[in-house]
Protein backbone atom coordinates (compact mmCIF):
# COMPACT_ATOMS: atom_id res chain seq x y z
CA UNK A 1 -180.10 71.93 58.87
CA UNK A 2 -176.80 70.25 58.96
CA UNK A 3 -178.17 67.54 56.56
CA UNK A 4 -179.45 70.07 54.27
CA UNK A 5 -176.04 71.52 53.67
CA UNK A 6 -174.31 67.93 53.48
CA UNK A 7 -176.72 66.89 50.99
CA UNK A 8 -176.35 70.26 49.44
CA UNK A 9 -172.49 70.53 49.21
CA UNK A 10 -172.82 66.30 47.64
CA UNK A 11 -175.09 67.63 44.89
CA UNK A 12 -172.75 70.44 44.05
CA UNK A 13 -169.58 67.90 44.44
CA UNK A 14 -171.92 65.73 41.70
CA UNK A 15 -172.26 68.51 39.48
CA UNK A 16 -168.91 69.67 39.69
CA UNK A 17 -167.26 66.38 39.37
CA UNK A 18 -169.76 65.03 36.09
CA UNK A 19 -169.01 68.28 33.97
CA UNK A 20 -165.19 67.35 34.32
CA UNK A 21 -163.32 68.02 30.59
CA UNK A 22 -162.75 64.40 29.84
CA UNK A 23 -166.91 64.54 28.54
CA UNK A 24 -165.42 66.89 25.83
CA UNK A 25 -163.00 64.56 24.23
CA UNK A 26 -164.36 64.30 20.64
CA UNK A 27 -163.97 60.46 19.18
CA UNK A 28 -163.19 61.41 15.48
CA UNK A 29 -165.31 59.35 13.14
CA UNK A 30 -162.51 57.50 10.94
CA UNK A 31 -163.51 56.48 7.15
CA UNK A 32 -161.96 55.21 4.16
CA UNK A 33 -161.06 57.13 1.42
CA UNK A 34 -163.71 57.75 -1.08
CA UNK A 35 -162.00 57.46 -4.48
CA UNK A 36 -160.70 53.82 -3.22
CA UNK A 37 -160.34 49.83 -3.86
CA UNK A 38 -160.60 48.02 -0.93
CA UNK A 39 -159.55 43.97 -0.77
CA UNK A 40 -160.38 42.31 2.20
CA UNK A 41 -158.93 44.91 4.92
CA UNK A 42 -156.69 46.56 3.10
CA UNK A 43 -157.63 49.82 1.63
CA UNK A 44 -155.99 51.36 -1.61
CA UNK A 45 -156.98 55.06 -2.41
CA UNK A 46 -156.95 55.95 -6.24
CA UNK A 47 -156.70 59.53 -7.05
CA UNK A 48 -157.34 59.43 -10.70
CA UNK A 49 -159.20 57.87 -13.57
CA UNK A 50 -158.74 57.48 -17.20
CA UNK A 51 -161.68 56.44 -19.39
CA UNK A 52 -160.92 55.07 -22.81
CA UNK A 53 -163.21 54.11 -25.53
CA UNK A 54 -161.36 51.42 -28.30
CA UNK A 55 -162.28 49.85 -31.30
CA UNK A 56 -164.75 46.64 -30.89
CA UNK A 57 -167.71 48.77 -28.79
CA UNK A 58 -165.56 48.65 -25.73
CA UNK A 59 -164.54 50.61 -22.84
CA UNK A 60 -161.27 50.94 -20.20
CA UNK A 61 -162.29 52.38 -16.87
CA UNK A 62 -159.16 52.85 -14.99
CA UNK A 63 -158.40 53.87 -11.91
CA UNK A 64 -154.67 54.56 -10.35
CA UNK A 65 -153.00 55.91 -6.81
CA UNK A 66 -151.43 58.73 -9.51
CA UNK A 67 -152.40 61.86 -10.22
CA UNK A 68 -153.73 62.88 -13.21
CA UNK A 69 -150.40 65.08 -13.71
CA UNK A 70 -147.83 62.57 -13.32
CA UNK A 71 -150.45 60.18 -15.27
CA UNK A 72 -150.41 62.75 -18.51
CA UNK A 73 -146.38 63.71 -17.92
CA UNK A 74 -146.45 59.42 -18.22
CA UNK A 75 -148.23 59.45 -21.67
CA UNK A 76 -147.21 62.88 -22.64
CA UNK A 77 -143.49 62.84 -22.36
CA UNK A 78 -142.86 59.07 -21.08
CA UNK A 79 -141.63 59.90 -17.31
CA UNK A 80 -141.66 56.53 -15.56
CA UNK A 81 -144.34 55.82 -12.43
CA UNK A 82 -143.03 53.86 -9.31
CA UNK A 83 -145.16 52.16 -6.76
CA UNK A 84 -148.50 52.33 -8.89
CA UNK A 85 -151.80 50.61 -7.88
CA UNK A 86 -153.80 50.06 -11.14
CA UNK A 87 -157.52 48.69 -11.51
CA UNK A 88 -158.98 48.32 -14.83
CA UNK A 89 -162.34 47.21 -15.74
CA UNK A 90 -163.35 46.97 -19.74
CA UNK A 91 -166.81 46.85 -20.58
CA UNK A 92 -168.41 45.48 -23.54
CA UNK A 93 -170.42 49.11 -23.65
CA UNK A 94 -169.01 52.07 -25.49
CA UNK A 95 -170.10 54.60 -25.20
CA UNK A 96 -170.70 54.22 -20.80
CA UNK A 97 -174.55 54.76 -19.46
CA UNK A 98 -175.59 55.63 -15.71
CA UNK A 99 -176.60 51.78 -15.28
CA UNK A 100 -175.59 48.52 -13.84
CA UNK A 101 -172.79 46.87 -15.67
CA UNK A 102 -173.29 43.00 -14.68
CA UNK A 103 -170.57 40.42 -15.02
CA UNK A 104 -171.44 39.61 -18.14
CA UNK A 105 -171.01 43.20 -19.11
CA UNK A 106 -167.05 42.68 -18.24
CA UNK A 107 -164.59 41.61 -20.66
CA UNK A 108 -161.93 41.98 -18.37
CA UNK A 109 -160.28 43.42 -15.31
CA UNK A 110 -157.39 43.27 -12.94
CA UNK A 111 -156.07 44.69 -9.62
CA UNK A 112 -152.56 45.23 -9.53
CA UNK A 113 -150.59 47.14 -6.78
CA UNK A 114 -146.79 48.60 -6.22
CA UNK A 115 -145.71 48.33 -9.71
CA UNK A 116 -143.63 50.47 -11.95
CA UNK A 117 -144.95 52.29 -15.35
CA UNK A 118 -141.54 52.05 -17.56
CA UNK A 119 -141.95 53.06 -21.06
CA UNK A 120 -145.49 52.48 -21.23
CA UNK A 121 -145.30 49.04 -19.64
CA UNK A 122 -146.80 48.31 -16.18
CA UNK A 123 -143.85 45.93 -14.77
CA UNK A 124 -143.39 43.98 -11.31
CA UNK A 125 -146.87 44.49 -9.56
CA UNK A 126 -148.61 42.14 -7.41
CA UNK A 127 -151.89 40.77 -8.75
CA UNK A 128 -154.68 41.06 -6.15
CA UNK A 129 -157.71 40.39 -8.88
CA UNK A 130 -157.16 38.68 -12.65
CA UNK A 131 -158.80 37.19 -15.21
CA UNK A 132 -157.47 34.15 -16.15
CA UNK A 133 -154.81 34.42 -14.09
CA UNK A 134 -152.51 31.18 -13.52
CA UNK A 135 -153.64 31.80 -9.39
CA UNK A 136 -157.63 30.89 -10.04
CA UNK A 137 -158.12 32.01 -6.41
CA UNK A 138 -156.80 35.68 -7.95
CA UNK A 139 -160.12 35.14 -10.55
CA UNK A 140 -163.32 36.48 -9.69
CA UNK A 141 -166.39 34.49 -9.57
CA UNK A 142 -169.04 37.69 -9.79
CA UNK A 143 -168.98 41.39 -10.02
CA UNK A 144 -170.68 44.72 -11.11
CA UNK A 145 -170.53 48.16 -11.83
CA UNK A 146 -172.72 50.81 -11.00
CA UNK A 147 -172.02 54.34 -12.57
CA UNK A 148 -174.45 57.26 -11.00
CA UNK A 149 -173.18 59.88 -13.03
CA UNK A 150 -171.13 60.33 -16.14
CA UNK A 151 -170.54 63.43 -17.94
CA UNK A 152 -167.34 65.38 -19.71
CA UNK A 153 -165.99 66.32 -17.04
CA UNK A 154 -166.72 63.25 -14.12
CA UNK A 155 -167.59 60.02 -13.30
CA UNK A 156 -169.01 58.77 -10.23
CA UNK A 157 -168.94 54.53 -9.89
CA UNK A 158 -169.10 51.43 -7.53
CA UNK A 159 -167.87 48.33 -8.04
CA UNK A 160 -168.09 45.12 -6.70
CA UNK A 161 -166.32 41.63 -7.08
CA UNK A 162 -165.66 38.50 -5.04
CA UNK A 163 -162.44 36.26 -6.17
CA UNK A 164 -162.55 31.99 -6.23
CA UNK A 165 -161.39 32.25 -2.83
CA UNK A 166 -164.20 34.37 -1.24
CA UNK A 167 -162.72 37.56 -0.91
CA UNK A 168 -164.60 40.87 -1.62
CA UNK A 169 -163.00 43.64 -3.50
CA UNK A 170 -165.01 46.86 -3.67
CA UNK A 171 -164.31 50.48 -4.75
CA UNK A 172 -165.43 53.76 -5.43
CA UNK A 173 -164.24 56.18 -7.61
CA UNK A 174 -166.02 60.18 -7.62
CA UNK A 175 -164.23 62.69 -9.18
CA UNK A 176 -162.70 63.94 -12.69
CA UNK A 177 -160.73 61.53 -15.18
CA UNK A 178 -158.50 61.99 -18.30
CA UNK A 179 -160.49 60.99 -21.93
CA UNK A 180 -158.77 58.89 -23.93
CA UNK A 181 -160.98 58.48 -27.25
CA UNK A 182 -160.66 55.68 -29.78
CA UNK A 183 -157.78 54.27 -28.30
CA UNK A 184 -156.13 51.02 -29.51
CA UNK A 185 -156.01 49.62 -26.32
């Protein structure tokens, strides 16, 4: 009987001692932003986009860490922007499709991060990704775009490019964007 109760009292002990609180710690699943441009391991979020159609069948899609606020006060009323990451992709498509964009497809683009907007100008960034830029490792040797939804009022895109030197630069960009129609740019 004795060894009944030991054995009982080690099961309860057991119990007791595997239901302790450290089994509800909850790990938080960590992601990257959504709306974001990512270069190697560095991760830049973008909370706005401006789409602009120009003369020539082309089309600007780009993407900033500003808000579409201090973007518009910035070509509204000319308030500068400081520490602005820029992407900008044009297309030889106006007007934009839910497809594919290929390489091809791109007339240009560039990466550009912690520079200023002063009267109009985007000054004093750091390239990340160029075309024909005088760093050919900056240059990328393939990339695509991939737009799942476009309407009036949002665009949802991926993107995809690797530079000269092997590095991947992807992005994502879900959300609502300012129009800019029959721009000059």
């Amino acid at each position: 009987m004795k060894v009944l109760k030991f054995l009982y009292l080690i099961v309860i002990v057991a119990f007791v001692v595997s239901c302790s609180s450290d089994d509800d710690t909850v790990i938080p699943f960590v992601t990257a932003p959504q709306n974001n441009v990512t270069v190697g391991e560095s991760v830049f979020e973008m909370k706005s986009a401006i789409i602009s159609s120009s003369i020539g069948n082309n089309t600007y899609i780009q993407l900033t860490n500003k808000t579409e606020t201090e973007l518009l006060a910035n070509m509204n009323d000319g308030t500068n922007l400081y520490d602005v990451d820029f992407m900008v992709i044009r297309l030889n498509q106006d007007p934009l499709g839910e497809t594919t964009y290929t390489f091809s497809d791109m007339l240009d683009y560039d990466f550009m991060i912690d520079g200023d907007i002063i009267y109009g100008e985007y000054e004093d960034g750091i390239t990340l990704l160029a075309e024909n830029h005088s760093d050919t490792n900056l240059e990328a040797v393939s990339g695509s775009v991939t737009i799942t939804y476009y309407a009036v009022d949002r665009i949802d895109l991926t993107f995809e490019f690797e530079r000269n030197d092997g590095t991947i630069i992807t992005g994502s960009y879900s959300g609502s964007f300012i129009d800019e129609v029959d721009s000059d740019n």
